[in-house]
N, C-alpha and C. Protein backbone atom coordinates (compact mmCIF):
# COMPACT_ATOMS: atom_id res chain seq x y z
N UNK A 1 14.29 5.02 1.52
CA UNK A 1 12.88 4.88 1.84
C UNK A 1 12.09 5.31 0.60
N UNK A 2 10.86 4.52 0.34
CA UNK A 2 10.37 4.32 -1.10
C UNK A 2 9.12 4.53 -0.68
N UNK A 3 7.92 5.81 -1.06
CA UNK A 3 6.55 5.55 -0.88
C UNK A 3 6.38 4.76 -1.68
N UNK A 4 5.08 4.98 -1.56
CA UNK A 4 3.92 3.89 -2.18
C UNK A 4 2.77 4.87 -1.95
N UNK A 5 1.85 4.77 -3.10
CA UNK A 5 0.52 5.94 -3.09
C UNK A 5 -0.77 5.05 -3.43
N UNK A 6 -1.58 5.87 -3.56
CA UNK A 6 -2.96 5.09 -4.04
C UNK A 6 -3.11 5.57 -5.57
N UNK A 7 -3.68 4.59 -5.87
CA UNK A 7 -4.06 4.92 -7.40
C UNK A 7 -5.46 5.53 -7.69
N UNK A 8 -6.24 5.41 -6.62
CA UNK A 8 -7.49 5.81 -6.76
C UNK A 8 -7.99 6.47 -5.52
N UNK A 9 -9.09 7.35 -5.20
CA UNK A 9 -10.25 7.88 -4.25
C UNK A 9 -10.19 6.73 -3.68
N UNK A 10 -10.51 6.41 -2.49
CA UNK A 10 -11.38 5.19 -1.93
C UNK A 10 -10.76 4.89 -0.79
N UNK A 11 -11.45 3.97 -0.79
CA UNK A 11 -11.07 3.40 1.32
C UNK A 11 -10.46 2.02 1.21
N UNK A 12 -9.16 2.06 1.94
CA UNK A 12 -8.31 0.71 2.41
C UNK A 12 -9.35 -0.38 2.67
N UNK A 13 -9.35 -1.27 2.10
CA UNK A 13 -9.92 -2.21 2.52
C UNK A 13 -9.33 -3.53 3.01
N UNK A 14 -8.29 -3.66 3.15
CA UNK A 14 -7.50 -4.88 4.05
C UNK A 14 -5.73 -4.33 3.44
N UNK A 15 -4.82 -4.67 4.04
CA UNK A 15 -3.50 -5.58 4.11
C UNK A 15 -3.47 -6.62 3.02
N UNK A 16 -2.54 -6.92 2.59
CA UNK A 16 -2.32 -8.64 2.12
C UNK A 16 -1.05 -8.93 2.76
N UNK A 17 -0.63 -8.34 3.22
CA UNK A 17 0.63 -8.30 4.31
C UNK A 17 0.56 -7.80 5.64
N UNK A 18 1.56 -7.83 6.34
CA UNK A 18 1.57 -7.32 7.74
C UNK A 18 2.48 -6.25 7.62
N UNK A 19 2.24 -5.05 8.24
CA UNK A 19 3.04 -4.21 8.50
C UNK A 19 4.45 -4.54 9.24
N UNK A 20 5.78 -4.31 8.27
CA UNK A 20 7.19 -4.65 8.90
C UNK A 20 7.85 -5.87 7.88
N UNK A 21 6.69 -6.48 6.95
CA UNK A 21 6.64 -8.10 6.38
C UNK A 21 8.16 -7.46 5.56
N UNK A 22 9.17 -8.05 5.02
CA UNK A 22 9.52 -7.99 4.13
C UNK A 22 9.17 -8.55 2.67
N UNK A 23 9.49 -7.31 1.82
CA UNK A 23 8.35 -7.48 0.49
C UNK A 23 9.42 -8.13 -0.91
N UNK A 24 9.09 -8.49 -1.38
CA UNK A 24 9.58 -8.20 -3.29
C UNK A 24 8.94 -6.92 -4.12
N UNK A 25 9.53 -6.86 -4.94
CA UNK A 25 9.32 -5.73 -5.98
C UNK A 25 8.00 -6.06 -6.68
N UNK A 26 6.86 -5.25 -6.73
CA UNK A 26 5.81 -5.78 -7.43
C UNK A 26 4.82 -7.00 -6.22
N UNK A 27 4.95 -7.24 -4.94
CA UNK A 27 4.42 -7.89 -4.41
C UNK A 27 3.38 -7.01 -3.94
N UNK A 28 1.90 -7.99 -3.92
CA UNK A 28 1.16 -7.12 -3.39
C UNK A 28 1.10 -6.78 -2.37
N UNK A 29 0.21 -5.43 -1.65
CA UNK A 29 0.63 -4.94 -0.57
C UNK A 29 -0.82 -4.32 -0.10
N UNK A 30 -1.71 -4.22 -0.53
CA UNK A 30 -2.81 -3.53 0.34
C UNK A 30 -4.25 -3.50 -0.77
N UNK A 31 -5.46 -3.66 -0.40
CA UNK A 31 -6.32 -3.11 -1.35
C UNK A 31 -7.05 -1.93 -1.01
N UNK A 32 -7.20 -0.96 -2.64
CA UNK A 32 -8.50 0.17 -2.31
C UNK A 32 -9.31 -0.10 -2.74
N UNK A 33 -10.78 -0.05 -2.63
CA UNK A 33 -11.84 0.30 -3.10
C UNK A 33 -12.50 1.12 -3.09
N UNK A 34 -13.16 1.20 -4.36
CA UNK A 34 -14.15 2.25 -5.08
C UNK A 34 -14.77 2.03 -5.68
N UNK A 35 -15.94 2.40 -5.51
CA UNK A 35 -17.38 2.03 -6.22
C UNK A 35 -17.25 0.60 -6.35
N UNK A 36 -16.99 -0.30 -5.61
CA UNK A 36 -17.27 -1.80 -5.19
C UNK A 36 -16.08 -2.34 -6.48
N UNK A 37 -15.02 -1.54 -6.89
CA UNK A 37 -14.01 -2.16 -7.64
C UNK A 37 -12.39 -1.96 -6.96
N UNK A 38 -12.05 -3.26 -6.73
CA UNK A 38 -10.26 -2.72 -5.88
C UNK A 38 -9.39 -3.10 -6.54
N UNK A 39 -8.30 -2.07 -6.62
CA UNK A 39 -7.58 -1.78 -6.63
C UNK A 39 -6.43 -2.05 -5.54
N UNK A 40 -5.53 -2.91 -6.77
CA UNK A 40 -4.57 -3.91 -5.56
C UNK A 40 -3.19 -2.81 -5.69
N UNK A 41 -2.39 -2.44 -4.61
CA UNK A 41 -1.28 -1.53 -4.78
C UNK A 41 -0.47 -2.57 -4.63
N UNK A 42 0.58 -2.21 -5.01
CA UNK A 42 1.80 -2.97 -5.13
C UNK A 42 2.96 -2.61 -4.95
N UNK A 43 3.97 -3.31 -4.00
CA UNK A 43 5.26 -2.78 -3.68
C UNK A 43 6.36 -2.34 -5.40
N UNK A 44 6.76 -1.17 -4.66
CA UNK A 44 7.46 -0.58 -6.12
C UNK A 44 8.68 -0.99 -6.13
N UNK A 45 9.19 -1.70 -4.91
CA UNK A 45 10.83 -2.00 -4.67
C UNK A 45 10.56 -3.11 -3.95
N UNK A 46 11.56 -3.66 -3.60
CA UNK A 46 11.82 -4.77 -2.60
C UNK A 46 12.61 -4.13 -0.73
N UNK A 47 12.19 -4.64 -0.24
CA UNK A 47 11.95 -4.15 1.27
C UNK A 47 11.32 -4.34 2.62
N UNK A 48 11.35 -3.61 3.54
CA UNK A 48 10.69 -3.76 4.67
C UNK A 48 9.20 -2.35 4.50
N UNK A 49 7.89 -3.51 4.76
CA UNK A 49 6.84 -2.62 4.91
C UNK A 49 6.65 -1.35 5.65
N UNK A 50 6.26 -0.49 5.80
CA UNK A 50 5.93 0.64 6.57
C UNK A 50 4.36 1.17 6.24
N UNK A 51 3.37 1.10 6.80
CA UNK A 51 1.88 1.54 6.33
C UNK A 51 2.00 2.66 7.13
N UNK A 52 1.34 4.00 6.28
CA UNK A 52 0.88 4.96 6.62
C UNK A 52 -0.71 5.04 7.23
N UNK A 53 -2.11 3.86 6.23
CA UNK A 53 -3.20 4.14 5.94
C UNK A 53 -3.18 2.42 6.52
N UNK A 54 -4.46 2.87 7.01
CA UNK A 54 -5.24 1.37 7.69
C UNK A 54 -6.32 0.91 6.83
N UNK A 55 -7.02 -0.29 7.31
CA UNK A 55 -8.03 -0.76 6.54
C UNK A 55 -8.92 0.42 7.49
N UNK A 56 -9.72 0.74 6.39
CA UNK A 56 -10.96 1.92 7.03
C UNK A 56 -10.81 3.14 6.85
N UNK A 57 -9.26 3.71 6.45
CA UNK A 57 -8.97 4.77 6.04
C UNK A 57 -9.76 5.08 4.45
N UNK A 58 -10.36 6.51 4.36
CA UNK A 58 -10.40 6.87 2.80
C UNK A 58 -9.24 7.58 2.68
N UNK A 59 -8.83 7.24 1.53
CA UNK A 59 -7.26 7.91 1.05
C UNK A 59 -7.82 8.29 -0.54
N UNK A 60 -6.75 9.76 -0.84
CA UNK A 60 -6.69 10.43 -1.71
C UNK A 60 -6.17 9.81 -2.97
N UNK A 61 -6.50 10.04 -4.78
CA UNK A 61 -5.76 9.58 -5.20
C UNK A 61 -4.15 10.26 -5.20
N UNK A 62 -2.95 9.03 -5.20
CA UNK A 62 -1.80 10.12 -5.16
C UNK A 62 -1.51 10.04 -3.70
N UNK A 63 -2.35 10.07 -2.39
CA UNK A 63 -2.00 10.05 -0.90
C UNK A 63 -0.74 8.82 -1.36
N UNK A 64 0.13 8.95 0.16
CA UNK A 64 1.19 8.04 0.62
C UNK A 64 0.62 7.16 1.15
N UNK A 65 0.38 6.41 1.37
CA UNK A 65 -0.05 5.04 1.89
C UNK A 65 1.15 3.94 2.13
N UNK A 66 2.18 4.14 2.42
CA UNK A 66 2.77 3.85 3.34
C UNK A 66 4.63 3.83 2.27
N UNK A 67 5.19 3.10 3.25
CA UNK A 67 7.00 3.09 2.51
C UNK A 67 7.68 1.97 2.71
N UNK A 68 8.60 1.48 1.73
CA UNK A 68 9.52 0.73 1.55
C UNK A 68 10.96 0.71 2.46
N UNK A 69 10.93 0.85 3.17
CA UNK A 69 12.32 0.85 3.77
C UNK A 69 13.33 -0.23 3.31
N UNK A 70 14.10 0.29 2.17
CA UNK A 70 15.04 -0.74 1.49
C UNK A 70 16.35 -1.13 2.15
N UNK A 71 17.03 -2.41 1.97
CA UNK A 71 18.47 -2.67 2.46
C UNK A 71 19.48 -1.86 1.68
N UNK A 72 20.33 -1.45 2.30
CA UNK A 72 21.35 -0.88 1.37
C UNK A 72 22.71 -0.87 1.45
């Protein structure tokens, strides 16, 4: 199991996936915004989604915002 964090202050502002989706490495996975600029996170591994943070959440920079559950 692989977090995933925020890169910035700010509030979830959508999914680009569904929670459970299986991902690729580097696929995108959620946006933050701040000060009307987002910030796209991106899967760090390849895997099954897990979200911690919803659209509407403010998250910390550094917070978990959700995990990779990899095959192994």
């Amino acid at each position: 199991m692989t977090p995933f964090e925020s890169p910035v202050d700010g509030d979830v502002t959508e999914w680009i996936v569904d929670d459970g989706t299986i991902v690729e490495k580097d696929q995108q996975l959620m946006r933050v915004e701040v000060m009307k600029i987002l910030y796209e996170v991106l899967a760090p591994c390849a895997g099954k989604v897990k979200f911690e943070a919803a659209p509407g959440d403010f998250v910390g920079q550094g917070q978990t915002l959700g995990y990779i559950l990899e095959d192994n």
